[in-house]
N, C-alpha and C. Protein backbone atom coordinates (compact mmCIF):
# COMPACT_ATOMS: atom_id res chain seq x y z
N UNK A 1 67.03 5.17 27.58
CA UNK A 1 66.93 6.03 26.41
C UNK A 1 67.48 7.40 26.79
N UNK A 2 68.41 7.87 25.93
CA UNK A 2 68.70 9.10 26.02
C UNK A 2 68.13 10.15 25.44
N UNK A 3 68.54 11.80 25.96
CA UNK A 3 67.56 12.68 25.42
C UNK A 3 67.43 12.75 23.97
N UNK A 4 68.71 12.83 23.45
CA UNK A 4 68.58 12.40 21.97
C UNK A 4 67.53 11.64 21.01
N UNK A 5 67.92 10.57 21.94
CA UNK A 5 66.77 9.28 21.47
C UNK A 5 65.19 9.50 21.33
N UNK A 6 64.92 10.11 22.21
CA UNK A 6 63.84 10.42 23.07
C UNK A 6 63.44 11.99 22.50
N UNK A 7 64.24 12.94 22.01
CA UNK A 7 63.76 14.09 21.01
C UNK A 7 63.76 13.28 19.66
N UNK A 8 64.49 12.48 19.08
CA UNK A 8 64.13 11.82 17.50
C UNK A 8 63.21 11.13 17.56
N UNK A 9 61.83 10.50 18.42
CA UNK A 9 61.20 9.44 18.67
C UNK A 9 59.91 10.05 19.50
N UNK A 10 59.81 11.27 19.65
CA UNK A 10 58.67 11.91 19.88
C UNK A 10 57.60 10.98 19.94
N UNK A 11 56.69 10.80 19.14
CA UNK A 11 55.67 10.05 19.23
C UNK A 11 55.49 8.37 19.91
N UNK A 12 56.52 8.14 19.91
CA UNK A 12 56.34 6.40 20.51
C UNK A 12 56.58 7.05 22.13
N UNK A 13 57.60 8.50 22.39
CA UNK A 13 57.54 8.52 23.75
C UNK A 13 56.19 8.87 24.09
N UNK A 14 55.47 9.53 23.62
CA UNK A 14 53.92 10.18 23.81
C UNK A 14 52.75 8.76 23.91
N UNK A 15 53.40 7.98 22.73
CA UNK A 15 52.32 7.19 23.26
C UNK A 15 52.82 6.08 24.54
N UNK A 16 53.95 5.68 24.84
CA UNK A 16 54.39 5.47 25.89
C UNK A 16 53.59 5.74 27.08
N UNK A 17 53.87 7.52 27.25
CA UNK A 17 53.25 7.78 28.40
C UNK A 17 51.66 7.87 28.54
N UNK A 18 51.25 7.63 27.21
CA UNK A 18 49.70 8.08 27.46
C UNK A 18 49.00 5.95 27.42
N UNK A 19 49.69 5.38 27.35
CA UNK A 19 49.56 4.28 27.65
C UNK A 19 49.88 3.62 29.21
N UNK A 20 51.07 4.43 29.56
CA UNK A 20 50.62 4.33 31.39
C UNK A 20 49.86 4.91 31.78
N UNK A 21 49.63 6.09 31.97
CA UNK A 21 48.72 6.95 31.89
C UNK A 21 47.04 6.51 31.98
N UNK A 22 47.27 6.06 31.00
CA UNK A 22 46.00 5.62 30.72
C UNK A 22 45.35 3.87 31.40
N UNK A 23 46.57 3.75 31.75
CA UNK A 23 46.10 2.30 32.60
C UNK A 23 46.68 2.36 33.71
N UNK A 24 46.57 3.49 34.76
CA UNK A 24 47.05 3.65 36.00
C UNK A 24 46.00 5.13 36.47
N UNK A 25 44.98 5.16 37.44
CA UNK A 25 44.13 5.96 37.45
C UNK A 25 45.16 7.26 38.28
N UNK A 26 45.75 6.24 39.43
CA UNK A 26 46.63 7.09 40.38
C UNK A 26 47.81 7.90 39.53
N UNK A 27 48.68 6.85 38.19
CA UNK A 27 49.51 7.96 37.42
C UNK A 27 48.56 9.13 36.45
N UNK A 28 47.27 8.40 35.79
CA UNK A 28 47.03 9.72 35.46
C UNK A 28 46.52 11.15 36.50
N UNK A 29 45.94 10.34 37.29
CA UNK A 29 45.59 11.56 38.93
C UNK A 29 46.99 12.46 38.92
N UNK A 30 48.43 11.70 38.82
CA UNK A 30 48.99 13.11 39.30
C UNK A 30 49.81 13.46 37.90
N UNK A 31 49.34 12.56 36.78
CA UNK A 31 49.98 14.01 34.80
C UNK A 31 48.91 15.00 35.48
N UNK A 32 47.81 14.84 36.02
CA UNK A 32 47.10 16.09 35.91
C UNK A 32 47.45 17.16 36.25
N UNK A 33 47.90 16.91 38.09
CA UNK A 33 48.56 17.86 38.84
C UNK A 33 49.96 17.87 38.83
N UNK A 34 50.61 17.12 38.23
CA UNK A 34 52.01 17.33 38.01
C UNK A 34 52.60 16.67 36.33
N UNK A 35 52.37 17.26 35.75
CA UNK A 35 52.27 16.54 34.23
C UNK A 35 54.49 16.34 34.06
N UNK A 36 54.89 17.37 34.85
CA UNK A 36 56.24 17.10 34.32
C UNK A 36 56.95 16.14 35.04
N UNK A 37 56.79 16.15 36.37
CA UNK A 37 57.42 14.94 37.44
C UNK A 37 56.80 13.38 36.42
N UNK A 38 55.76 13.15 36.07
CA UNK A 38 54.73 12.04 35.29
C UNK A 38 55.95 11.83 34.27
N UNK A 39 56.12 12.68 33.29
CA UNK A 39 56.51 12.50 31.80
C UNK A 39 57.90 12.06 31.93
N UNK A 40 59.00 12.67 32.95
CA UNK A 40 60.33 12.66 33.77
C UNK A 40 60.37 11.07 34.49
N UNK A 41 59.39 10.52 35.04
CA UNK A 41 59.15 9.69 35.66
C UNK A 41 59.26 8.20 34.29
N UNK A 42 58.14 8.71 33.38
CA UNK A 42 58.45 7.27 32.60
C UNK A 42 59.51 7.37 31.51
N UNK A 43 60.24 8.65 31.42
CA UNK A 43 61.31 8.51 30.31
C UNK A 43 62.56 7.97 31.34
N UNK A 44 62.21 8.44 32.26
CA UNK A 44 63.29 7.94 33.29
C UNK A 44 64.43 8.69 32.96
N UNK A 45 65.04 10.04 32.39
CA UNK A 45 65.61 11.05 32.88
C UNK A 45 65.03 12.24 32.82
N UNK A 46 65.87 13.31 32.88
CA UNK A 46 65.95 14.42 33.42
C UNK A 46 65.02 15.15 32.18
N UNK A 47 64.65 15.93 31.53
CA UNK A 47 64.42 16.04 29.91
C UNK A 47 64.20 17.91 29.93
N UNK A 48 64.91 18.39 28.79
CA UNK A 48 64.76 20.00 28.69
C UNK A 48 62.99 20.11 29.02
N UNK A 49 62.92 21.55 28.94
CA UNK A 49 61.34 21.73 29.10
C UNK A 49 60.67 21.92 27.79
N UNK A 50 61.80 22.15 27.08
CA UNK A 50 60.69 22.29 25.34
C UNK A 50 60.47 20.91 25.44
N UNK A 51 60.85 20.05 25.26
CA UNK A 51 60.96 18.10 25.12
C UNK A 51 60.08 17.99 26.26
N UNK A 52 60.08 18.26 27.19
CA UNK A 52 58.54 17.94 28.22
C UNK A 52 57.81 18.73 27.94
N UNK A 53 57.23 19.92 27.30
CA UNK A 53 56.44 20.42 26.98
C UNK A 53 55.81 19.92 25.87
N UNK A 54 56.61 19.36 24.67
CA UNK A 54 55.79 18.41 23.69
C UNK A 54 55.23 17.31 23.69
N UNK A 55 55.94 16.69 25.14
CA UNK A 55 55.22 15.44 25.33
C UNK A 55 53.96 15.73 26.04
N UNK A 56 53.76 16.72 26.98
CA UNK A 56 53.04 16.73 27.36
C UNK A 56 51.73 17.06 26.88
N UNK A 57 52.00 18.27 25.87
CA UNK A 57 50.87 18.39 24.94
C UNK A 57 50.62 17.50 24.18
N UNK A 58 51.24 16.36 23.54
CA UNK A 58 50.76 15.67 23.36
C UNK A 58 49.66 14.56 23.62
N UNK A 59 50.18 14.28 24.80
CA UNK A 59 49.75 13.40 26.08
C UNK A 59 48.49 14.04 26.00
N UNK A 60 48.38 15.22 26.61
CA UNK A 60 46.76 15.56 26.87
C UNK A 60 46.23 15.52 25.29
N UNK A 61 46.47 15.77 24.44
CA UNK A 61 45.78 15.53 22.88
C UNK A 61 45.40 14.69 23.05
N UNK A 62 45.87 13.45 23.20
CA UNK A 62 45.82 12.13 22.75
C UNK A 62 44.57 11.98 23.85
N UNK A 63 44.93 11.98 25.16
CA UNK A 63 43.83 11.58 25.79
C UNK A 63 42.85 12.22 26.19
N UNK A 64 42.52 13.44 25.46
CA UNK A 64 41.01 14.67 25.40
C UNK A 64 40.39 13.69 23.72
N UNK A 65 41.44 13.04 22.95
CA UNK A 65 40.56 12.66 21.70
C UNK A 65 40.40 11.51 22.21
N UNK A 66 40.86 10.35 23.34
CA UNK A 66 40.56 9.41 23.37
C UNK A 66 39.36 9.79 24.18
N UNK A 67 39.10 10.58 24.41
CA UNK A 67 37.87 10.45 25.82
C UNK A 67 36.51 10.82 24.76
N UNK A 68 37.13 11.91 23.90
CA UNK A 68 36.10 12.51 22.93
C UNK A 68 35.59 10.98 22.37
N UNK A 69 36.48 10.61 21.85
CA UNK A 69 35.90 9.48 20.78
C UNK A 69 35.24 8.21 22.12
N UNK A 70 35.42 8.27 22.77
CA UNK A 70 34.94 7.42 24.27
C UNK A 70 33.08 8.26 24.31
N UNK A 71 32.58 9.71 24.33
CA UNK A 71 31.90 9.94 24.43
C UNK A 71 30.96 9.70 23.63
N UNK A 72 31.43 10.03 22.52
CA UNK A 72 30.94 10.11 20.71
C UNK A 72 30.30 8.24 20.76
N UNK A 73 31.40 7.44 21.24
CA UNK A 73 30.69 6.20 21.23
C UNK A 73 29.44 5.90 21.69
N UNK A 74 29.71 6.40 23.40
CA UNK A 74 28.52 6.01 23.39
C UNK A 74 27.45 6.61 23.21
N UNK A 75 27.08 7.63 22.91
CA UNK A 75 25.96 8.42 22.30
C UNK A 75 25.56 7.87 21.48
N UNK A 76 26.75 7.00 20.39
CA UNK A 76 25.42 7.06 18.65
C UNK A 76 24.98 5.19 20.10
N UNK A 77 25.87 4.68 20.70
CA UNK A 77 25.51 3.65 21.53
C UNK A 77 23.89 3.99 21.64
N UNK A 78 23.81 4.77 22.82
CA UNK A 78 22.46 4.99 22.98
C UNK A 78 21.50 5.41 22.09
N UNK A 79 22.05 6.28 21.08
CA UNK A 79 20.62 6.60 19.78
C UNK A 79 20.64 5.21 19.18
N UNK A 80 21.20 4.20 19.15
CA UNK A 80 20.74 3.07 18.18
C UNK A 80 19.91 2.03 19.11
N UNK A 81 19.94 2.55 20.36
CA UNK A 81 19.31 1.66 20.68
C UNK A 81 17.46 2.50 20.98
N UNK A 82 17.18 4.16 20.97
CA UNK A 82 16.24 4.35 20.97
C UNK A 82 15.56 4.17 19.15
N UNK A 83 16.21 3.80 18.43
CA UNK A 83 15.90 3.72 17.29
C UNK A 83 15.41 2.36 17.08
């Protein structure tokens, strides 16, 4: 995919990476500490920094609401079961 491709298609690249990401503990260990080498890594080129900067904010969106909604679960989890 080229950069082109890959600036018109924003969101499938975001969820792309937040789908490795998210099923690789060691790739998300280093989006943390290195979020641009990560994002460079699964588009597999080079990419401006505005275009890695949106993916990346994305990326963490996606997976601060997946964790939120991960927490939120299990809480009402546990109030239904003291109920």
């Amino acid at each position: 995919m080229d950069i082109d491709q890959i600036k018109n298609n924003l969101p499938e690249k975001i969820q792309e990476v937040v789908a490795k990401v998210s099923a690789d503990k060691t790739l998300l260990e280093q989006f943390q500490k290195e979020p641009v080498k990560v994002v460079e890594k699964v588009a597999g080129v080079d990419l401006p920094d505005d275009v890695v900067n949106k993916i990346i904010d994305g990326v963490k969106a996606k997976l601060t609401a997946d964790k939120a909604s991960g927490v939120i679960g299990d809480v009402a989890g546990a109030l239904k079961k003291l109920l």
